[in-house]
N, C-alpha and C. Protein backbone atom coordinates (compact mmCIF):
# COMPACT_ATOMS: atom_id res chain seq x y z
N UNK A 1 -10.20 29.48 -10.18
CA UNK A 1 -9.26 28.44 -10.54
C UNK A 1 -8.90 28.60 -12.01
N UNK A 2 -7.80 28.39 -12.43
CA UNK A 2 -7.20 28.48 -13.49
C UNK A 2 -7.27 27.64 -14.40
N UNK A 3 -6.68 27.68 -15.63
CA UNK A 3 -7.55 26.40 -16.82
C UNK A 3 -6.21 25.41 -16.11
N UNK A 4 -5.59 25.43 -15.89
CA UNK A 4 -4.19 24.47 -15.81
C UNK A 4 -4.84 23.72 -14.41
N UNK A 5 -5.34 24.52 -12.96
CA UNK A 5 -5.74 24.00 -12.49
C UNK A 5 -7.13 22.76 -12.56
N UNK A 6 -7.86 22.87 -13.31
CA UNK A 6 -8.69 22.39 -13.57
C UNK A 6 -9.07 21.54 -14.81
N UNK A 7 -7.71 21.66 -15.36
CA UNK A 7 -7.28 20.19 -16.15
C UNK A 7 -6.60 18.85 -15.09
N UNK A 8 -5.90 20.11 -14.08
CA UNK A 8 -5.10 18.64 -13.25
C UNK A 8 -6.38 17.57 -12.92
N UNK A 9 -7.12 18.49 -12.06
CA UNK A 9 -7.97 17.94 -11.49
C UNK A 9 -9.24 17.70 -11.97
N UNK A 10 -9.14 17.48 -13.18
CA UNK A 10 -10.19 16.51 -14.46
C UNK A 10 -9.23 15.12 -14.35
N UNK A 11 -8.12 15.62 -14.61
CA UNK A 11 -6.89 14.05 -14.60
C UNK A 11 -6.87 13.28 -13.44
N UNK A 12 -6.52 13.58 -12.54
CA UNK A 12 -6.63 13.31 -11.00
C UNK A 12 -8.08 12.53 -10.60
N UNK A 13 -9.18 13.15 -11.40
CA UNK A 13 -10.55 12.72 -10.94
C UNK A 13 -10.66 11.50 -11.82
N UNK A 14 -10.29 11.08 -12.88
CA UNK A 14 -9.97 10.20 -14.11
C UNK A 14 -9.44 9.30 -13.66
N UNK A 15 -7.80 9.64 -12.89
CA UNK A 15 -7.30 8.44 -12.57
C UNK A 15 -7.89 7.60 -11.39
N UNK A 16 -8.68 8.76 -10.54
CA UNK A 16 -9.29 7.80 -8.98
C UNK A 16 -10.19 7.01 -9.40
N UNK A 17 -11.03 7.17 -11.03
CA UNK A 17 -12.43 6.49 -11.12
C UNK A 17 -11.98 5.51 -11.78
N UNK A 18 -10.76 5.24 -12.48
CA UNK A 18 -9.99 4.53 -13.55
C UNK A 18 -8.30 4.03 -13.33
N UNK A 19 -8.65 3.32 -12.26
CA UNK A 19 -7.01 3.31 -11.66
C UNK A 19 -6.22 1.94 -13.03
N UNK A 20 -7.15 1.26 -12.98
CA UNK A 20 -6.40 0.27 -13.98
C UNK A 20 -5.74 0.89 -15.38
N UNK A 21 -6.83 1.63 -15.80
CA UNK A 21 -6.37 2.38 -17.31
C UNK A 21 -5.24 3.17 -17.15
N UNK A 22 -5.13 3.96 -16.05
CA UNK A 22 -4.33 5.13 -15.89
C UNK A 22 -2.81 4.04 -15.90
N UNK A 23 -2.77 3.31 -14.67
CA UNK A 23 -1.62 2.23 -14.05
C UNK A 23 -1.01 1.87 -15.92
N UNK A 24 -1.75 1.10 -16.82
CA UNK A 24 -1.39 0.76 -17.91
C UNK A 24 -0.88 1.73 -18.95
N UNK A 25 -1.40 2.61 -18.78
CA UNK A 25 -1.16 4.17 -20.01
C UNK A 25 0.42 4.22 -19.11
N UNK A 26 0.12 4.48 -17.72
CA UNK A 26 1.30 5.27 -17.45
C UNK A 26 2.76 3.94 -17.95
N UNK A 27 2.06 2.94 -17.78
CA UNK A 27 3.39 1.92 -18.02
C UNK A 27 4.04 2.02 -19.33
N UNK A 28 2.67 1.85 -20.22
CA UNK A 28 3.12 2.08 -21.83
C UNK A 28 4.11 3.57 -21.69
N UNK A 29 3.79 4.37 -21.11
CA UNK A 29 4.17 5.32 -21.40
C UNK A 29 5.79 5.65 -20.65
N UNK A 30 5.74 4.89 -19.51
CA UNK A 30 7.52 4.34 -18.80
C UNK A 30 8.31 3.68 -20.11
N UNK A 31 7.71 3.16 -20.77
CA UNK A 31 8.46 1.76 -21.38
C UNK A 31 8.71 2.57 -22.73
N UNK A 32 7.52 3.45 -23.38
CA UNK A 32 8.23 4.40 -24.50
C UNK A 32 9.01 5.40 -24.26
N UNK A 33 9.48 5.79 -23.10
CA UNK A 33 10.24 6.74 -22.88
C UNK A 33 11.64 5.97 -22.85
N UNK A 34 11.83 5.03 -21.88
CA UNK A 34 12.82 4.02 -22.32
C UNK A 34 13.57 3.64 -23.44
N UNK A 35 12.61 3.17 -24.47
CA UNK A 35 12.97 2.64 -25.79
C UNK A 35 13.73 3.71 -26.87
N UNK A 36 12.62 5.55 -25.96
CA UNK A 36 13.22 6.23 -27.33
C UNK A 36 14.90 6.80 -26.46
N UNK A 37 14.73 6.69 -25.19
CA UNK A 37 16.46 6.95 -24.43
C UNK A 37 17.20 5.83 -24.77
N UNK A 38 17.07 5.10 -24.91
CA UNK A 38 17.96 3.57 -24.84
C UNK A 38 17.96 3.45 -23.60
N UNK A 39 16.84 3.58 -22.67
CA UNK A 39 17.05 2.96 -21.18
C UNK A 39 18.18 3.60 -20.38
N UNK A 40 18.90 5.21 -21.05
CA UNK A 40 19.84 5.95 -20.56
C UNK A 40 19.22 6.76 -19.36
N UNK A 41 17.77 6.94 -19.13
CA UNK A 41 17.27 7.93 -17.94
C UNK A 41 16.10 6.50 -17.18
N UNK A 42 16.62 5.36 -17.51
CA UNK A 42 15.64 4.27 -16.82
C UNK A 42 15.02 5.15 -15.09
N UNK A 43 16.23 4.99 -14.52
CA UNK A 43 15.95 5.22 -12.85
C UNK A 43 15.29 6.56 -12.50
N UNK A 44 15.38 7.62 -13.45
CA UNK A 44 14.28 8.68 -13.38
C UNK A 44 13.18 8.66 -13.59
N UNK A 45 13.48 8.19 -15.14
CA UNK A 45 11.62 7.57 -15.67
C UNK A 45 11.20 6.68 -14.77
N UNK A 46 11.28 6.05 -13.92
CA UNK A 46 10.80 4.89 -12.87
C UNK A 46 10.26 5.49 -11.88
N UNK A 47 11.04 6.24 -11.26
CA UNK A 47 11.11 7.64 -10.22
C UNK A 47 9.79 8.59 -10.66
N UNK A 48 9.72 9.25 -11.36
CA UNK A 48 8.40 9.72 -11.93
C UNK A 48 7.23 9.20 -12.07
N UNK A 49 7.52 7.73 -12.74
CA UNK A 49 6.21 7.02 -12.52
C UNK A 49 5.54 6.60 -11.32
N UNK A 50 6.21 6.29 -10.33
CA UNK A 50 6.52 6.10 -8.91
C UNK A 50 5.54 6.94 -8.01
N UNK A 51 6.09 8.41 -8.47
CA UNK A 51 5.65 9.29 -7.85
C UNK A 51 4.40 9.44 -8.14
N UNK A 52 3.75 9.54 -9.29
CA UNK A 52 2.51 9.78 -10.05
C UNK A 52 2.02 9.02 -9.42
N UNK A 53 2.28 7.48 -9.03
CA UNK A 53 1.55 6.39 -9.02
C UNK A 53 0.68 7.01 -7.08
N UNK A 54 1.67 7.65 -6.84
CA UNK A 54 1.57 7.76 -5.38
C UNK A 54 0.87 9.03 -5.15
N UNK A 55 0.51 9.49 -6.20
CA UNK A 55 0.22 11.00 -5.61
C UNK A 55 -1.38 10.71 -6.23
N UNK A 56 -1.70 9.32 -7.04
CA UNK A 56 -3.31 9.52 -7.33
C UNK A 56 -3.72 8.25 -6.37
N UNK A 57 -3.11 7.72 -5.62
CA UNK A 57 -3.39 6.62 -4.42
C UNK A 57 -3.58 7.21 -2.98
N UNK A 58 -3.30 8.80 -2.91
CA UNK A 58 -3.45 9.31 -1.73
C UNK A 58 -4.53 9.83 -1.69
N UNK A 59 -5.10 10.02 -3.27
CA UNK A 59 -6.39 10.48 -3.11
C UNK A 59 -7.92 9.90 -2.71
């Protein structure tokens, strides 16, 4: 396994043991992406978070 692989899945293992922290980082982190677009890529950045949110809930 590769170093890239095995950072994901240090992250991945982080977010299943730590769903609240992760849920909040990732929000702060929706809402600064926002502020520095002017809310011009809102429905992507949402879309991304979305997805993330869904891909460490299947685990």
């Amino acid at each position: 396994m590769g170093l890239f692989e095995e950072a994901m899945d240090e992250g991945e293992k982080f977010a299943r043991e730590h769903p609240d922290q992760v849920n909040k980082e990732m929000g702060d982190a929706e809402k600064w992406a926002d502020e520095r677009t002017g809310d011009k890529y809102d429905s992507e950045i949402q879309s991304l978070g979305d997805d993330a949110e869904k891909r460490f809930e299947q685990q």
